[in-house]
PDB file of N, CA and C in Angstrom:
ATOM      1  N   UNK A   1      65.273  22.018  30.748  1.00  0.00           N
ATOM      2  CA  UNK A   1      66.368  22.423  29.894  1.00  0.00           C
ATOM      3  C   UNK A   1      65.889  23.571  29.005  1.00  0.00           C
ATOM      4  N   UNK A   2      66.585  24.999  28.607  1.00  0.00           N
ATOM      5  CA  UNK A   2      66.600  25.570  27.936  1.00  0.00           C
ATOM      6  C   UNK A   2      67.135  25.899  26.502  1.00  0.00           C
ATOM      7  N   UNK A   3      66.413  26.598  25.675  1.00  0.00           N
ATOM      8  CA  UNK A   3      67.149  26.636  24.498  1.00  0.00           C
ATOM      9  C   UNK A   3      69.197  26.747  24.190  1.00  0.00           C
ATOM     10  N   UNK A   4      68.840  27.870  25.261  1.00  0.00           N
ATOM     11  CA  UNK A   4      70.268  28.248  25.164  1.00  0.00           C
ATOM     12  C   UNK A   4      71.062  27.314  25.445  1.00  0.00           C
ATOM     13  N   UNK A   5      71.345  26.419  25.813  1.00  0.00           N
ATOM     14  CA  UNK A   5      71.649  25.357  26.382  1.00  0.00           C
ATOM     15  C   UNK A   5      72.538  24.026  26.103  1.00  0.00           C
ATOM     16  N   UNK A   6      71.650  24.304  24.699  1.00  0.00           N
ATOM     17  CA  UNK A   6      71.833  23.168  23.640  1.00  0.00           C
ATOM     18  C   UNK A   6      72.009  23.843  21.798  1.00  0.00           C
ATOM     19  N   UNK A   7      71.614  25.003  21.815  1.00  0.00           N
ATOM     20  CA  UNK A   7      71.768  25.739  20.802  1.00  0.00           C
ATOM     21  C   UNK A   7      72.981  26.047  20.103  1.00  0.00           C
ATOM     22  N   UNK A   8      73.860  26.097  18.615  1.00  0.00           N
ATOM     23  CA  UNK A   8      74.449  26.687  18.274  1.00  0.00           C
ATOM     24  C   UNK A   8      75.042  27.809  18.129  1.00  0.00           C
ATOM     25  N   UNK A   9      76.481  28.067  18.793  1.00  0.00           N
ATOM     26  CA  UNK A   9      76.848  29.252  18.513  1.00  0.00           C
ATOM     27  C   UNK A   9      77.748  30.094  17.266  1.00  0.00           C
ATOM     28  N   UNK A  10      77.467  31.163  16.720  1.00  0.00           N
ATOM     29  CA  UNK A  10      78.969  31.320  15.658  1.00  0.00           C
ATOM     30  C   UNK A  10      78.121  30.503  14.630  1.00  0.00           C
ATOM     31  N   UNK A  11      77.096  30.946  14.102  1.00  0.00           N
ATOM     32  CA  UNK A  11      76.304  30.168  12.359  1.00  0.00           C
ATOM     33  C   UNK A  11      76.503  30.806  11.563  1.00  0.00           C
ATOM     34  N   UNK A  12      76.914  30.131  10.888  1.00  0.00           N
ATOM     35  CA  UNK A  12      77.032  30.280   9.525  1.00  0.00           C
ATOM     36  C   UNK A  12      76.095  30.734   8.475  1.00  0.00           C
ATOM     37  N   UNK A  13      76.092  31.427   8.135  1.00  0.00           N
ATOM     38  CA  UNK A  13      74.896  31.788   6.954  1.00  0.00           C
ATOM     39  C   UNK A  13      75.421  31.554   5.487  1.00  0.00           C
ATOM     40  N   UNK A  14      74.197  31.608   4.756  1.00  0.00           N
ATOM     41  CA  UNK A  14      74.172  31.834   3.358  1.00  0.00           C
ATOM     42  C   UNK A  14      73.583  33.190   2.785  1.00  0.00           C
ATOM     43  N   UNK A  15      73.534  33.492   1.664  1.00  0.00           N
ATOM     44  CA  UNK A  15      72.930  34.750   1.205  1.00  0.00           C
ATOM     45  C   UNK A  15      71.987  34.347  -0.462  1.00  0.00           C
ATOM     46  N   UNK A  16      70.627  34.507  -0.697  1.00  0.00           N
ATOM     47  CA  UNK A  16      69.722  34.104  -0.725  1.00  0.00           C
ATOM     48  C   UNK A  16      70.572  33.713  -2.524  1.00  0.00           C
ATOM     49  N   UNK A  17      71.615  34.991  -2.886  1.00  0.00           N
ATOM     50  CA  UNK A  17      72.105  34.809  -4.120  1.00  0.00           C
ATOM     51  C   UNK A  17      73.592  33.883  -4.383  1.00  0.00           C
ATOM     52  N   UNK A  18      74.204  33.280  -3.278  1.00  0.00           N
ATOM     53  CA  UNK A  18      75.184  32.346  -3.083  1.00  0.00           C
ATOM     54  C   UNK A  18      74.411  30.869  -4.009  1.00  0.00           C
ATOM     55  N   UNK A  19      75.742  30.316  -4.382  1.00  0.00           N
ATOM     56  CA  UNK A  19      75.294  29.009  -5.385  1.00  0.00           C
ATOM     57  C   UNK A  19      75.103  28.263  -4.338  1.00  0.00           C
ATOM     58  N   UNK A  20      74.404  27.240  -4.729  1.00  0.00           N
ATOM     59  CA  UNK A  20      74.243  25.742  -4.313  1.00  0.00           C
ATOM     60  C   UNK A  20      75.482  24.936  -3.922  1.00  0.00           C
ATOM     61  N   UNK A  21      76.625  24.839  -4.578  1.00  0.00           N
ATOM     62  CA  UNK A  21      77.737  24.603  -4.557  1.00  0.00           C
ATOM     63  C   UNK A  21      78.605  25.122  -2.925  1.00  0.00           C
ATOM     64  N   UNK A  22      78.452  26.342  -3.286  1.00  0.00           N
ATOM     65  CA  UNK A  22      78.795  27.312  -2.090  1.00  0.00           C
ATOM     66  C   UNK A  22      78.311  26.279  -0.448  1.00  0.00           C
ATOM     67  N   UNK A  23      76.975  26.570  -1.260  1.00  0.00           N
ATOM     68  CA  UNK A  23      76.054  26.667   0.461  1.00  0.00           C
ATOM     69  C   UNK A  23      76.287  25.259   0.946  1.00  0.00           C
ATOM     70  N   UNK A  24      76.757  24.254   0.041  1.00  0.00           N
ATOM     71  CA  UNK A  24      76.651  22.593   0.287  1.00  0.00           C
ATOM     72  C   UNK A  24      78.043  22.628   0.820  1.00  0.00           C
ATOM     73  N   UNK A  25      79.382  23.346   0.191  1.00  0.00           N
ATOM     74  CA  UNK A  25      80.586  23.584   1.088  1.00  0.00           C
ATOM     75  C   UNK A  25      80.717  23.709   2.348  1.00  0.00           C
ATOM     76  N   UNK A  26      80.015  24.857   2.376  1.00  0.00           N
ATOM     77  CA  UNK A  26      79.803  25.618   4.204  1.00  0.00           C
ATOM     78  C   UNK A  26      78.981  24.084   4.652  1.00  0.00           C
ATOM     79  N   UNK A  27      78.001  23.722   4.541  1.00  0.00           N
ATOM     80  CA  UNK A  27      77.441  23.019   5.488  1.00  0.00           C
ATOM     81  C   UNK A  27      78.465  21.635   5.611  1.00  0.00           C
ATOM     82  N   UNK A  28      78.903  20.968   4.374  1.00  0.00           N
ATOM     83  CA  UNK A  28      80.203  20.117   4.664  1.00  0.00           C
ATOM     84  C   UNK A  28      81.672  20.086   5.623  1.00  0.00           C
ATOM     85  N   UNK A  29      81.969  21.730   5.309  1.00  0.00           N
ATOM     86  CA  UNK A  29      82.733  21.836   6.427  1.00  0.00           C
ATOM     87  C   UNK A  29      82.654  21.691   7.580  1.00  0.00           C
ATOM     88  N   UNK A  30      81.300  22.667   8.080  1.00  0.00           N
ATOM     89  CA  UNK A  30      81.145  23.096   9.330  1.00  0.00           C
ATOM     90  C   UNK A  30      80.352  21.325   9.818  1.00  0.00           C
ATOM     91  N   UNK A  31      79.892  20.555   8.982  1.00  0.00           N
ATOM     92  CA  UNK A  31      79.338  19.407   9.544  1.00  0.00           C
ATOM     93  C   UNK A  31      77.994  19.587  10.125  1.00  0.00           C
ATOM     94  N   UNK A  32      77.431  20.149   9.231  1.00  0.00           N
ATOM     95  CA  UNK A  32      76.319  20.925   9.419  1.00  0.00           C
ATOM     96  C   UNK A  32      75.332  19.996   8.482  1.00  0.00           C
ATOM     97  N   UNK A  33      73.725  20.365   8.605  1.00  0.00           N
ATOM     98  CA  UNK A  33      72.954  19.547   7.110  1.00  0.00           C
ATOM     99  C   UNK A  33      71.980  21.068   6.914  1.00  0.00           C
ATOM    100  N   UNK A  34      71.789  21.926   7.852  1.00  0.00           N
ATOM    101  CA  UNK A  34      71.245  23.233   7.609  1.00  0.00           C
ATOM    102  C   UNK A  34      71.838  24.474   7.438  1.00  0.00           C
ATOM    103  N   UNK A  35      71.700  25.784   6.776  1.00  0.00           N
ATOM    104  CA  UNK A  35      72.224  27.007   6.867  1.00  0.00           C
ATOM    105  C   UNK A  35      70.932  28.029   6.792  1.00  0.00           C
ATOM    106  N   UNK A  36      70.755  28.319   7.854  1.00  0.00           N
ATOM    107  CA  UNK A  36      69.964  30.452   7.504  1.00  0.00           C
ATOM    108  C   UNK A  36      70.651  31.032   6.139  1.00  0.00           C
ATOM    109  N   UNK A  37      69.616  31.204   5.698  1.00  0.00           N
ATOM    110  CA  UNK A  37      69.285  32.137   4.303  1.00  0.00           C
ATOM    111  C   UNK A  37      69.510  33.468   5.064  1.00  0.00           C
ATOM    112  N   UNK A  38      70.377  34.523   4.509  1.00  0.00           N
ATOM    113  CA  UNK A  38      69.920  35.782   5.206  1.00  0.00           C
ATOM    114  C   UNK A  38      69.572  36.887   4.238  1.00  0.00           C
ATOM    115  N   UNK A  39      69.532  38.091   3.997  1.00  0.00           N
ATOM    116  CA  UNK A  39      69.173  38.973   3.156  1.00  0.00           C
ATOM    117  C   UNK A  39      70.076  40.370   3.661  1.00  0.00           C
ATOM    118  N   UNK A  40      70.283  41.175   3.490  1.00  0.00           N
ATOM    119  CA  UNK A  40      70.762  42.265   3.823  1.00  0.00           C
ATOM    120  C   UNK A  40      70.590  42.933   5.883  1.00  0.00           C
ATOM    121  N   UNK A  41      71.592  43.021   5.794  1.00  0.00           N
ATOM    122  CA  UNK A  41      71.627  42.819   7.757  1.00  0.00           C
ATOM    123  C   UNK A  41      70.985  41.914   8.267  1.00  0.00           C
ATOM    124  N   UNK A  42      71.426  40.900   7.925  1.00  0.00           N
ATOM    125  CA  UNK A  42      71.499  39.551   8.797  1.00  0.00           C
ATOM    126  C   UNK A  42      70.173  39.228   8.832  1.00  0.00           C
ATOM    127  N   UNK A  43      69.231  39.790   7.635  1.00  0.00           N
ATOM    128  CA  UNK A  43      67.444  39.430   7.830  1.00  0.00           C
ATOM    129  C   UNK A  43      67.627  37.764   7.646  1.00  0.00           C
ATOM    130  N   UNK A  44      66.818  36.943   8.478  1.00  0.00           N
ATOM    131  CA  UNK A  44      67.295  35.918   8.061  1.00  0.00           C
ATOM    132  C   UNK A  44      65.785  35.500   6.770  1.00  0.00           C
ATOM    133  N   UNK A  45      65.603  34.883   5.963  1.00  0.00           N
ATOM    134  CA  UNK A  45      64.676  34.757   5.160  1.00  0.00           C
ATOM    135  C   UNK A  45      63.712  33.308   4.548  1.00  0.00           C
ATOM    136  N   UNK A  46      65.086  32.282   5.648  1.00  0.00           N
ATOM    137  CA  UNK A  46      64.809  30.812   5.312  1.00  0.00           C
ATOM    138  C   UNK A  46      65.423  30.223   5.793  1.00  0.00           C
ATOM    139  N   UNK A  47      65.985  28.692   5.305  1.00  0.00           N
ATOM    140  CA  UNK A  47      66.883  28.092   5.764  1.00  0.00           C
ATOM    141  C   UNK A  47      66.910  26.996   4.385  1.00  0.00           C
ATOM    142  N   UNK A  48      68.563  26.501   4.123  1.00  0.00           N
ATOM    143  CA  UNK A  48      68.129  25.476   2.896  1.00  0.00           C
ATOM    144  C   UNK A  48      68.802  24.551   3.866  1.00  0.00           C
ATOM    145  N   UNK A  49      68.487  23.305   3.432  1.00  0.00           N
ATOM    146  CA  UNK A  49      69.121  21.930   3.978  1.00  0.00           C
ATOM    147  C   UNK A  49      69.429  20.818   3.064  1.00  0.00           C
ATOM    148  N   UNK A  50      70.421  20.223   3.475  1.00  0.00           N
ATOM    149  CA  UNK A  50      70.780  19.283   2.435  1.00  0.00           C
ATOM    150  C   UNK A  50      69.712  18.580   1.807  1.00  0.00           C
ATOM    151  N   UNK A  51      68.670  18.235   2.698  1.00  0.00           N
ATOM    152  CA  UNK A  51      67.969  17.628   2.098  1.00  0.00           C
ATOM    153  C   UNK A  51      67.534  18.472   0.903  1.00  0.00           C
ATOM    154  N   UNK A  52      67.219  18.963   1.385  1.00  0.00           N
ATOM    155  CA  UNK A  52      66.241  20.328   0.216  1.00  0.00           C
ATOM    156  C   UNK A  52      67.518  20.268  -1.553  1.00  0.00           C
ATOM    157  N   UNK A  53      68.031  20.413  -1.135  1.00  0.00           N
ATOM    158  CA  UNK A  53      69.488  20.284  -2.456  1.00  0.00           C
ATOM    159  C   UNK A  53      69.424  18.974  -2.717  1.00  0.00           C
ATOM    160  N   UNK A  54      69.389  17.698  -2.669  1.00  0.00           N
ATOM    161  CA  UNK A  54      69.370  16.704  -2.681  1.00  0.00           C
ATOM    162  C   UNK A  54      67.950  16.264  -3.507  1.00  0.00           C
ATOM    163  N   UNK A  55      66.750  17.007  -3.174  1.00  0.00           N
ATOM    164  CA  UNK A  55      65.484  16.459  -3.588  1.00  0.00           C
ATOM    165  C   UNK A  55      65.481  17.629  -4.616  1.00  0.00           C
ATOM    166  N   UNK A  56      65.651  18.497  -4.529  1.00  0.00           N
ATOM    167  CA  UNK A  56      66.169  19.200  -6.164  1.00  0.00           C
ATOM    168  C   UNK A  56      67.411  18.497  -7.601  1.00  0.00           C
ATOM    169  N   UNK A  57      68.042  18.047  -6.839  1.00  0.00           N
ATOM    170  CA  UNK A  57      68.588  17.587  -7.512  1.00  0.00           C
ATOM    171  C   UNK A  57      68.864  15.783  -8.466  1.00  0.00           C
ATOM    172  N   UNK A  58      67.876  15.377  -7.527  1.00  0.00           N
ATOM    173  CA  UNK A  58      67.393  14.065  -7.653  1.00  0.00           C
ATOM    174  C   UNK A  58      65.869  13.933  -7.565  1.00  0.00           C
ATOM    175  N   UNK A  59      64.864  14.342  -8.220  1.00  0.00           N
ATOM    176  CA  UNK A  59      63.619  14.355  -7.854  1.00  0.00           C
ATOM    177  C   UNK A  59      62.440  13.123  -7.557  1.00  0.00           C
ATOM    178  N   UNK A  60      63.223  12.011  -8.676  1.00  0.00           N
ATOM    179  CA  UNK A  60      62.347  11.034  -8.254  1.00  0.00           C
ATOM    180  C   UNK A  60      63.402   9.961  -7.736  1.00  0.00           C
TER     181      UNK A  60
END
């Protein structure tokens, strides 16, 4: 089996200066728990995930 295969098409991004709020929307909608960080032409620069928002926001 190949990547392509099983891979997502049509993602959604975030932009590194979009809120938290924002980026937890998009991934709620789309039913998503990850989004690509991107930077200016589609550089991508990261990725945040719910989790990642979740353990920021609840630390212990």
């Amino acid at each position: 089996m190949l990547v392509h295969e099983v891979m997502s098409t049509g993602v959604v991004t975030v932009q590194k200066t979009d809120t938290i709020r924002s980026a937890v929307m998009k991934m709620m909608h789309r039913h998503c728990g990850s989004l690509p960080v991107v930077e200016a032409e589609n550089r991508l620069v990261g990725v945040v995930t719910l989790r990642d928002v979740l353990i920021q926001l609840y630390p212990n």
